[in-house]
Protein backbone atom coordinates (compact mmCIF):
# COMPACT_ATOMS: atom_id res chain seq x y z
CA UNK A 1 241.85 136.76 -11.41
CA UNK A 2 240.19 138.40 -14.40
CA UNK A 3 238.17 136.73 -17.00
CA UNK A 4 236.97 137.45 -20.59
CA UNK A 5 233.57 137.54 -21.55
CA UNK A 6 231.73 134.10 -21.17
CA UNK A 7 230.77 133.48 -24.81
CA UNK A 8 226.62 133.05 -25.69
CA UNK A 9 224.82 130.45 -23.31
CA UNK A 10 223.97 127.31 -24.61
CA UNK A 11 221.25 125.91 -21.78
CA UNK A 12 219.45 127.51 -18.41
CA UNK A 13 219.31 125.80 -15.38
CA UNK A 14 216.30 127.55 -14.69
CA UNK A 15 214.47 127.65 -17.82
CA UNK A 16 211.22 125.26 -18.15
CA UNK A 17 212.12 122.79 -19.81
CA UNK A 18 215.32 121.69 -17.50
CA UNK A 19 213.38 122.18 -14.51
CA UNK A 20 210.54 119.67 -15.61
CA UNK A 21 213.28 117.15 -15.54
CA UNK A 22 216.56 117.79 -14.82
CA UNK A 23 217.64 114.20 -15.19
CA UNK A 24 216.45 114.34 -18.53
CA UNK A 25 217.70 117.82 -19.42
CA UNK A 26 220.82 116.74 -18.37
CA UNK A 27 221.17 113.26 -20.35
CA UNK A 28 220.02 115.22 -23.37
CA UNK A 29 223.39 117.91 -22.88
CA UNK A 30 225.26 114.84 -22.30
CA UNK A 31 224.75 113.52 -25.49
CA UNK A 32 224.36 116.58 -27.72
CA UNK A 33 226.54 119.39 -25.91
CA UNK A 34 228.43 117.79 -23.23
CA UNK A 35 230.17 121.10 -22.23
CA UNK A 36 227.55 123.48 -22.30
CA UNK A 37 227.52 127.61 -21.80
CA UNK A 38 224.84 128.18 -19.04
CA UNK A 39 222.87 131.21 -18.90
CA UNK A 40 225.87 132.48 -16.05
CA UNK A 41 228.84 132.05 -17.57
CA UNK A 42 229.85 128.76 -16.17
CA UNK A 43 231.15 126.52 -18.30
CA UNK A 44 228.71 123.44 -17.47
CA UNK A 45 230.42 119.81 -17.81
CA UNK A 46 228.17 117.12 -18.48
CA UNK A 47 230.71 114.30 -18.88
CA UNK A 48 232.52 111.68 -16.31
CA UNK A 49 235.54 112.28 -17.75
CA UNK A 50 235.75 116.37 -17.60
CA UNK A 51 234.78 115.99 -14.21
CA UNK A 52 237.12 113.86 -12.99
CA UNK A 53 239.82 115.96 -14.94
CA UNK A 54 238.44 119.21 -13.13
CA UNK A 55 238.60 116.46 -9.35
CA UNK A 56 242.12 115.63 -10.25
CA UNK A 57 243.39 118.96 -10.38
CA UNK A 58 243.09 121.21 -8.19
CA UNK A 59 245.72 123.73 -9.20
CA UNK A 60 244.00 124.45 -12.98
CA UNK A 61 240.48 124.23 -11.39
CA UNK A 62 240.72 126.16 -8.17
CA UNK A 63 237.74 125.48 -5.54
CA UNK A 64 237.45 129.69 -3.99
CA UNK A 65 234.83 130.67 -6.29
CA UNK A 66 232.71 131.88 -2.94
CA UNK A 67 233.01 135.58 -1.45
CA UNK A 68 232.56 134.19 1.99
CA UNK A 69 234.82 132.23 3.75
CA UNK A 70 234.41 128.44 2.98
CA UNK A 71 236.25 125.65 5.41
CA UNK A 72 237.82 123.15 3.83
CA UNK A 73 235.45 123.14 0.75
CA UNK A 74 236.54 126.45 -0.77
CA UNK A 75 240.06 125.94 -0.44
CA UNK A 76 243.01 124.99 -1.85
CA UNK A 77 246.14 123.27 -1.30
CA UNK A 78 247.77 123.20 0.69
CA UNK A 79 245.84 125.21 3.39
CA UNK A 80 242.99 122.46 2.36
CA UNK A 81 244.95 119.44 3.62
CA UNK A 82 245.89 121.23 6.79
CA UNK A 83 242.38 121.69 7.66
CA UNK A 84 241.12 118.59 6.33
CA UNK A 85 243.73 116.91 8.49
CA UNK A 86 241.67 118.49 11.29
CA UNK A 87 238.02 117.44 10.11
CA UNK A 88 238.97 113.77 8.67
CA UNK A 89 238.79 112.60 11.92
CA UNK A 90 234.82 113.24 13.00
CA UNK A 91 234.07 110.88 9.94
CA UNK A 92 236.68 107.92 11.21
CA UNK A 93 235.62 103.85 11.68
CA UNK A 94 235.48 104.47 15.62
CA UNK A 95 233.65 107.56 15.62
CA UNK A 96 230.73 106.37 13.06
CA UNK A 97 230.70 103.51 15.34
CA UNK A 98 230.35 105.54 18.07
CA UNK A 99 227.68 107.59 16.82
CA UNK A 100 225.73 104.86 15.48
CA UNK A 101 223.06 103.59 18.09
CA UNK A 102 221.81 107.56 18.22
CA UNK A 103 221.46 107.39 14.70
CA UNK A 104 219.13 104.09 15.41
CA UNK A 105 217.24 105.61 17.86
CA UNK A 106 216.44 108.60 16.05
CA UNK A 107 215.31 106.51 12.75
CA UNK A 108 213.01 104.23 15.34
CA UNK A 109 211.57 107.25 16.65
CA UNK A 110 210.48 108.61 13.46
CA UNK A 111 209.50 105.49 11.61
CA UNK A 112 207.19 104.65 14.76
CA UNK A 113 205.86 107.72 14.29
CA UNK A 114 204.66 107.33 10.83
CA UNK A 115 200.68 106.25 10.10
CA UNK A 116 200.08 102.22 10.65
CA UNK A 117 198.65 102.49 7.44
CA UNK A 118 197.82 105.58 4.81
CA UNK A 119 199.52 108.21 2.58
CA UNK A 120 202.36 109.95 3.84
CA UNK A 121 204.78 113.42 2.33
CA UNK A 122 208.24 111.56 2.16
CA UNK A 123 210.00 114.56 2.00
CA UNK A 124 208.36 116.95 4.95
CA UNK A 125 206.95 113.99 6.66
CA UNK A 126 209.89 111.75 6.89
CA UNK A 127 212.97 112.74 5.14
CA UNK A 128 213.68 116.73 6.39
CA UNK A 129 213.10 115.42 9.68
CA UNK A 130 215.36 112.64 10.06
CA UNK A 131 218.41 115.18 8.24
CA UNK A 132 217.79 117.61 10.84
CA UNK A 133 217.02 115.42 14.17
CA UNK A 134 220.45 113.29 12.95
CA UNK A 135 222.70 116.36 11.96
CA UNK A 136 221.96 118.08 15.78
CA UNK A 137 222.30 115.28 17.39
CA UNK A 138 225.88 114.44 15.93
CA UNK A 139 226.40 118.43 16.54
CA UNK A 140 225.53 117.96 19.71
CA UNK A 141 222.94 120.70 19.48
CA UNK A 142 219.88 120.85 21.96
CA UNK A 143 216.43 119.35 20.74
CA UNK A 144 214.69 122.70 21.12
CA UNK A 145 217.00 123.90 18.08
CA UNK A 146 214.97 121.48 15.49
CA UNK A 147 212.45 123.51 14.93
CA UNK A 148 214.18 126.66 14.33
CA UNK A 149 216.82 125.31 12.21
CA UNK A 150 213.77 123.27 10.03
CA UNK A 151 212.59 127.24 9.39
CA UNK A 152 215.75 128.22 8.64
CA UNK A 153 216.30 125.66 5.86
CA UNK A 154 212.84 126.27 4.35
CA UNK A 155 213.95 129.87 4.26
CA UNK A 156 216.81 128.94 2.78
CA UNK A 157 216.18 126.98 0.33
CA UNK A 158 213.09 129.64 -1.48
CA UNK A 159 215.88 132.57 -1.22
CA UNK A 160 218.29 130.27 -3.23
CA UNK A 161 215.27 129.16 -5.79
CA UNK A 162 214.30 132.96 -5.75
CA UNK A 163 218.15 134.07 -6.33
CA UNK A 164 217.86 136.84 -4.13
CA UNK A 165 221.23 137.31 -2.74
CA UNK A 166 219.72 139.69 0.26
CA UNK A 167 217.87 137.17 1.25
CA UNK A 168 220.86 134.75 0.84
CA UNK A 169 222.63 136.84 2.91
CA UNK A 170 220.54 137.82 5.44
CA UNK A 171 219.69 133.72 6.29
CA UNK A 172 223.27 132.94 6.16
CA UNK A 173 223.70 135.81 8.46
CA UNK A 174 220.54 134.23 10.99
CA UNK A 175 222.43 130.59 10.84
CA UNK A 176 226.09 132.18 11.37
CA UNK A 177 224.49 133.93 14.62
CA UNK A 178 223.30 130.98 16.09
CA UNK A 179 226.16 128.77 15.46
CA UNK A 180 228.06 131.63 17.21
CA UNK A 181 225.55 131.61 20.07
CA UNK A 182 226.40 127.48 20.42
CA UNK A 183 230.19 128.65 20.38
CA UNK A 184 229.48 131.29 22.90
CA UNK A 185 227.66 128.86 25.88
CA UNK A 186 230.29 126.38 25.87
CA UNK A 187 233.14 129.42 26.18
CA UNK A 188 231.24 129.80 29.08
CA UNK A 189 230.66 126.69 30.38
CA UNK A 190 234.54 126.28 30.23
CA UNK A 191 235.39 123.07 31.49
CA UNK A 192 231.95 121.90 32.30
CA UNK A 193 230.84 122.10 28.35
CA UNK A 194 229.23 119.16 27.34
CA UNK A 195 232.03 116.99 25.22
CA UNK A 196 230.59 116.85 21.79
CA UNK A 197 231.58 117.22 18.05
CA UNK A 198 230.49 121.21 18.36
CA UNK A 199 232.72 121.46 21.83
CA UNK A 200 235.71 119.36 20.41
CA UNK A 201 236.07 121.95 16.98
CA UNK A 202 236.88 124.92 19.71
CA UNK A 203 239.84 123.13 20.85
CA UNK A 204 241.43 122.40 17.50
CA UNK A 205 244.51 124.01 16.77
CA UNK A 206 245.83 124.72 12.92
CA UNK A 207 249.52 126.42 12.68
CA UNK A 208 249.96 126.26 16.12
CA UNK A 209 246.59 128.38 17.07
CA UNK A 210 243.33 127.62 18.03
CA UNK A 211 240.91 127.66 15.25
CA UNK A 212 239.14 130.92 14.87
CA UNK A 213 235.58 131.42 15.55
CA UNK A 214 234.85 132.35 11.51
CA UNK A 215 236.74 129.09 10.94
CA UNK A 216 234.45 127.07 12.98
CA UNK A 217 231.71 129.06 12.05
CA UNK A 218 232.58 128.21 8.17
CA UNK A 219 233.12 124.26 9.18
CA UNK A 220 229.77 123.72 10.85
CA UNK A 221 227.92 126.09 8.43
CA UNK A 222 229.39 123.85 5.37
CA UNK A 223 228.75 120.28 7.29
CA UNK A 224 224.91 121.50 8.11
CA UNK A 225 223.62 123.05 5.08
CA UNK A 226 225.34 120.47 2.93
CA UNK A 227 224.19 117.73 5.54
CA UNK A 228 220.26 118.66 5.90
CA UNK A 229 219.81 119.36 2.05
CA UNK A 230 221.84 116.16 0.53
CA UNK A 231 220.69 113.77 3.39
CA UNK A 232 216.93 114.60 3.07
CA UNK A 233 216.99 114.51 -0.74
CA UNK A 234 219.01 111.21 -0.52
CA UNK A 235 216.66 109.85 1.80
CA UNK A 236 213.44 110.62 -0.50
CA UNK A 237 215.12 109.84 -3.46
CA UNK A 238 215.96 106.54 -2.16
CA UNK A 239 212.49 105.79 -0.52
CA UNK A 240 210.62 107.00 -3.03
CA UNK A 241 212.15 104.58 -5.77
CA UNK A 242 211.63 101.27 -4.15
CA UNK A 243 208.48 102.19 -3.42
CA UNK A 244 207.77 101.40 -6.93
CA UNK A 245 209.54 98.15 -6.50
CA UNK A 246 208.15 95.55 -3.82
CA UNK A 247 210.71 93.32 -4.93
CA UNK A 248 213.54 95.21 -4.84
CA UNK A 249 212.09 96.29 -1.30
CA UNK A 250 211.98 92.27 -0.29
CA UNK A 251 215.44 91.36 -1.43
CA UNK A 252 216.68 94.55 0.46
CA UNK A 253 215.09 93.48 3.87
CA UNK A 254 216.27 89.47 3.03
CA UNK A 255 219.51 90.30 2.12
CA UNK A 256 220.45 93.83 4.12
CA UNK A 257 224.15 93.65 3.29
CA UNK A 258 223.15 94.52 -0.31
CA UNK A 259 222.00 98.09 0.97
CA UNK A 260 224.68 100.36 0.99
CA UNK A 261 225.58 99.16 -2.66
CA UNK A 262 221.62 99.46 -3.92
CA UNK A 263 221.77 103.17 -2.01
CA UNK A 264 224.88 104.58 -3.76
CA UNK A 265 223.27 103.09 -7.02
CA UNK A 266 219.90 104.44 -6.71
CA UNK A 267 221.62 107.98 -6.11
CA UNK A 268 224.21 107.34 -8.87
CA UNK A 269 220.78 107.49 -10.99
CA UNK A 270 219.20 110.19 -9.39
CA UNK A 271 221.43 112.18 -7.58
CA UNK A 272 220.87 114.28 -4.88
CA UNK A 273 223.19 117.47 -5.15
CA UNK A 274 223.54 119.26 -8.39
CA UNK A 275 226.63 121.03 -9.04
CA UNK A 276 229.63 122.60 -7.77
CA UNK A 277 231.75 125.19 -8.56
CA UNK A 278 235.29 125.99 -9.80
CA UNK A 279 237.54 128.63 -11.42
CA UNK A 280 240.29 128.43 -13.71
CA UNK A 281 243.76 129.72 -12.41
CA UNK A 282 245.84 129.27 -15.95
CA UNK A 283 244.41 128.85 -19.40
CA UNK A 284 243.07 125.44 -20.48
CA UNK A 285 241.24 123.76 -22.99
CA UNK A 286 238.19 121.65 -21.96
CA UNK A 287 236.67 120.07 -25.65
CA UNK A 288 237.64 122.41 -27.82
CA UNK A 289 236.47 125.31 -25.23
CA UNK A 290 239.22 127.77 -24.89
CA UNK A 291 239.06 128.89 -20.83
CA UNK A 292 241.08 131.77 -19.95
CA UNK A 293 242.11 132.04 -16.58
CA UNK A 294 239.19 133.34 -14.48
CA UNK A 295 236.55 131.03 -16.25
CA UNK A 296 233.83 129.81 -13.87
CA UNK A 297 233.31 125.88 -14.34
CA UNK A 298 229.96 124.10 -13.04
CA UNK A 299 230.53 120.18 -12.34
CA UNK A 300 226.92 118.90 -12.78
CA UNK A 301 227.38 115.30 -10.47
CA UNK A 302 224.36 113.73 -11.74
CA UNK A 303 225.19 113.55 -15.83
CA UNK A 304 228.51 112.55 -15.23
CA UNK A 305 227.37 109.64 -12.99
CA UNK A 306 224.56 108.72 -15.81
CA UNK A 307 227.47 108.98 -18.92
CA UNK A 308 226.49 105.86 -20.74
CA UNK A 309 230.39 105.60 -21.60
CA UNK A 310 230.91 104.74 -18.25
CA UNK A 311 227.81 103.15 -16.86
CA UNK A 312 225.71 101.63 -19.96
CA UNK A 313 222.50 102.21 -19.65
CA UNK A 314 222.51 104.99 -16.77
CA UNK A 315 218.83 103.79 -15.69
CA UNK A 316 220.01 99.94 -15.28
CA UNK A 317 220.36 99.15 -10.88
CA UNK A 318 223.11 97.14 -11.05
CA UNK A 319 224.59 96.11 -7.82
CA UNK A 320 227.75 94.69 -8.87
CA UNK A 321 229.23 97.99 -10.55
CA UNK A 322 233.03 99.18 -9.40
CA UNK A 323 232.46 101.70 -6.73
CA UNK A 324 235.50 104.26 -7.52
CA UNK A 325 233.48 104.85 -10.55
CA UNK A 326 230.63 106.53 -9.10
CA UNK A 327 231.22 109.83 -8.23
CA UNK A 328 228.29 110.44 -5.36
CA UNK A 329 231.03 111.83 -3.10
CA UNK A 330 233.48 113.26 -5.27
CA UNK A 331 236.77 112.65 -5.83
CA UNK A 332 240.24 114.01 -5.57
CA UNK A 333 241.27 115.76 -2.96
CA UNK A 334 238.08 117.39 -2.08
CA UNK A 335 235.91 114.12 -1.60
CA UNK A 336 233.19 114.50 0.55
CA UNK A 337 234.73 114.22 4.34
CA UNK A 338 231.45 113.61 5.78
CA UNK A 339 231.12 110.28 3.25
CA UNK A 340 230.75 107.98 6.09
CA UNK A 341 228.31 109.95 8.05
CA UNK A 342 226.42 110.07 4.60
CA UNK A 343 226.52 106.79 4.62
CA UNK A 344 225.70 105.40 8.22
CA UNK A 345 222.46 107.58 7.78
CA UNK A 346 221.03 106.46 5.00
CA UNK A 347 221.96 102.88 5.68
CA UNK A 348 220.01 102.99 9.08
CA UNK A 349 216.73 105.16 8.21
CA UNK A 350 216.51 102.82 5.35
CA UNK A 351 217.13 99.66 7.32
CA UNK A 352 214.59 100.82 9.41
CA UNK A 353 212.32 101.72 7.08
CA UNK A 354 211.82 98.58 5.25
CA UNK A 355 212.27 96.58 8.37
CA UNK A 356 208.84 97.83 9.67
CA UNK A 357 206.70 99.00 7.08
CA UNK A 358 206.18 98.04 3.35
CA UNK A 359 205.81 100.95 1.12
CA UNK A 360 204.07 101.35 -2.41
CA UNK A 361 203.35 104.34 -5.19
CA UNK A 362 200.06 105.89 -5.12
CA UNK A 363 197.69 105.69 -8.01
CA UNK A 364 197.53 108.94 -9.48
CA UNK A 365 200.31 110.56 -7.96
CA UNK A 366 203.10 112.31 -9.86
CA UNK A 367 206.32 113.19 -7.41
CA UNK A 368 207.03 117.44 -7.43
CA UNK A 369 210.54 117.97 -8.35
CA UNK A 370 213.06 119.78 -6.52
CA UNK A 371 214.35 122.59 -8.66
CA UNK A 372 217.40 123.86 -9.51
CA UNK A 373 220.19 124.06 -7.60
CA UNK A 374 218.29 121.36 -5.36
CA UNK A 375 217.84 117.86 -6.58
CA UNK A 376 215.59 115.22 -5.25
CA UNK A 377 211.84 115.78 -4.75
CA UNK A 378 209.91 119.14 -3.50
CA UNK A 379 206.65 116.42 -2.44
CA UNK A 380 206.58 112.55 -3.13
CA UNK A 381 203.85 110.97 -2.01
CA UNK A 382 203.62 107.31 -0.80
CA UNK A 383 201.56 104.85 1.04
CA UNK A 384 202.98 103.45 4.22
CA UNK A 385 201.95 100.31 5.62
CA UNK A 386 203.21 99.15 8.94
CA UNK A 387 202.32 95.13 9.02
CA UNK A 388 203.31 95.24 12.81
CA UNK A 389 201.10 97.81 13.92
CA UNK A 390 198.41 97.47 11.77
């Protein structure tokens, strides 16, 4: 597909004043230019109801926009459904259940291993760890992996802040190689391969063939680096915001069943991922923008789920809202599979979290934002007491 020239930007995602705050940026294109030319070409979409029209159809608003293979998430139908038919299943009821108690253990472990009492980097202290510890050990990946996958994410991340698509390609090219080193031991191993998540993707079969190894490479590579960056962010995001609320905190640990509804509402407000990408297939007219086909499109999640039309005042916790409205996960057909993984996570660390230690702001201190594409916090800083310790 072809496209004509993107017309003059109206915003960059990178410019100062967006990266300062992006939440704020983003309410202020909301209101004033809710689909916005950025300073690529995409055609950015600030409002819920645009992106829920882009969710909804997926034959206008095609999902390959990537030059490298992408499995499920950069396909369409309906080779997606066949292979989501495949993954669905690692995120069922019985398998979360399953895969719960590890998830425990590894939040205990960390949270022990916080100070008693004192100051503490939510994001490389706490929150990267937990993303990476819990995304090897549902992988089934060895522990001596954690460290060099925690380098390969920091590396990651600066070549995406830094745009430099050799560097881009050379760490995607570093993560691919050792997910095909993984693949290779259990070929060997044969029948004595340990039976795990990793193990049980080689023996999948899609038109009547075993998956190949660039599809399995593709699947892991889009559950992991989707998995450590959302999950930490989350995580921080989440922590760092009742923090600032001791009674929010207190209600949470008195009344735990209202978690996973104050989690996906604290996130609604600050979300952690910020856009995603798709490409027009047939001409279409998004307010009053005439697309040709070919025209890149930008979904940017966290001003559609702060569009006062929809939620009021998009800074308001409110624990009662309907939750097919918030769009944390997606929608459509290409709603986030690993949703209930998401979930488990962040209802355990955070369980855990307030169950043993009380946490506070600290005087003085001004969170470092994550910048763009990355949402969340670069450092927040808070103070961690542990009453049953101290």
């Amino acid at each position: 597909m072809t496209s004509e020239r993107s017309p003059p930007p109206d915003w960059d995602p990178r410019s100062g004043p967006v990266l300062d705050d992006q939440i704020a940026a983003f309410d202020h294109l909301r209101r004033t230019c809710p689909a916005a030319y950025g300073a690529h070409g995409y055609l950015s979409l600030f409002r819920h109801d645009d992106v829920l029209r882009v969710l909804h159809d997926p034959v206008t608003f095609s999902s390959a926009v990537s030059r490298y293979p992408s499995v499920p998430n950069g396909m369409d139908p309906p080779e997606h459904g066949v292979f989501r038919a495949i993954i669905d299943p690692y995120f069922s009821p019985s398998a979360m259940a399953a895969f719960e108690p590890t998830c425990r253990q590894i939040a205990a472990r960390l949270v022990t291993r916080l100070p008693a009492a004192g100051a503490v980097d939510l994001v490389t202290g706490f929150a990267e760890l937990f993303a990476l510890q819990v995304q090897c050990a549902f992988m089934g990946w060895p522990e001596d992996l954690h460290q060099p996958l925690h380098r390969w994410t920091r590396k990651n991340h600066a070549a995406i802040r830094a745009r430099d698509e050799a560097a881009m390609g050379a760490v995607a090219f570093e993560f691919d190689g050792t997910i095909r080193k993984l693949l290779e031991q259990r070929r060997q191993a044969g029948a004595a391969a340990s039976d795990d998540v990793t193990t049980r993707l080689m023996r999948e079969r899609v038109h009547g063939r075993p998956l190949a190894t660039e599809e399995i490479v593709s699947i892991i590579r889009n559950w992991t680096v989707g998995e450590l960056a959302t999950i930490a962010a989350s995580v921080s995001i989440v922590a760092y915001y009742l923090a600032g609320r001791a009674a929010l905190q207190q209600q949470l640990r008195e009344q735990p069943e209202l978690l996973p509804a104050a989690i996906d509402e604290i996130l609604r407000m600050h979300g952690p991922l910020v856009t995603n990408r798709r490409i027009t297939t047939r001409p279409v007219t998004i307010r009053g923008h005439e697309l040709p086909a070919g025209r890149r499109v930008a979904i940017i999640w966290p001003s559609a789920n702060r569009d006062e039309a929809v939620f009021g005042d998009p800074d308001q916790l409110r624990l009662d809202r309907d939750p097919a409205l918030n769009l944390l996960y997606g929608a459509g057909i290409h709603v986030c599979p690993g949703a209930p993984l998401a979930r488990l996570e962040l209802r355990v660390v955070m369980q855990t979290l307030l169950r043993h230690t009380r946490l506070s702001t600290v005087a003085g201190h001004t969170p470092v934002r994550a910048t763009y594409p990355a949402s969340g916090y670069a450092t927040a800083i808070v103070h961690i007491h542990q009453p049953d310790v101290a």
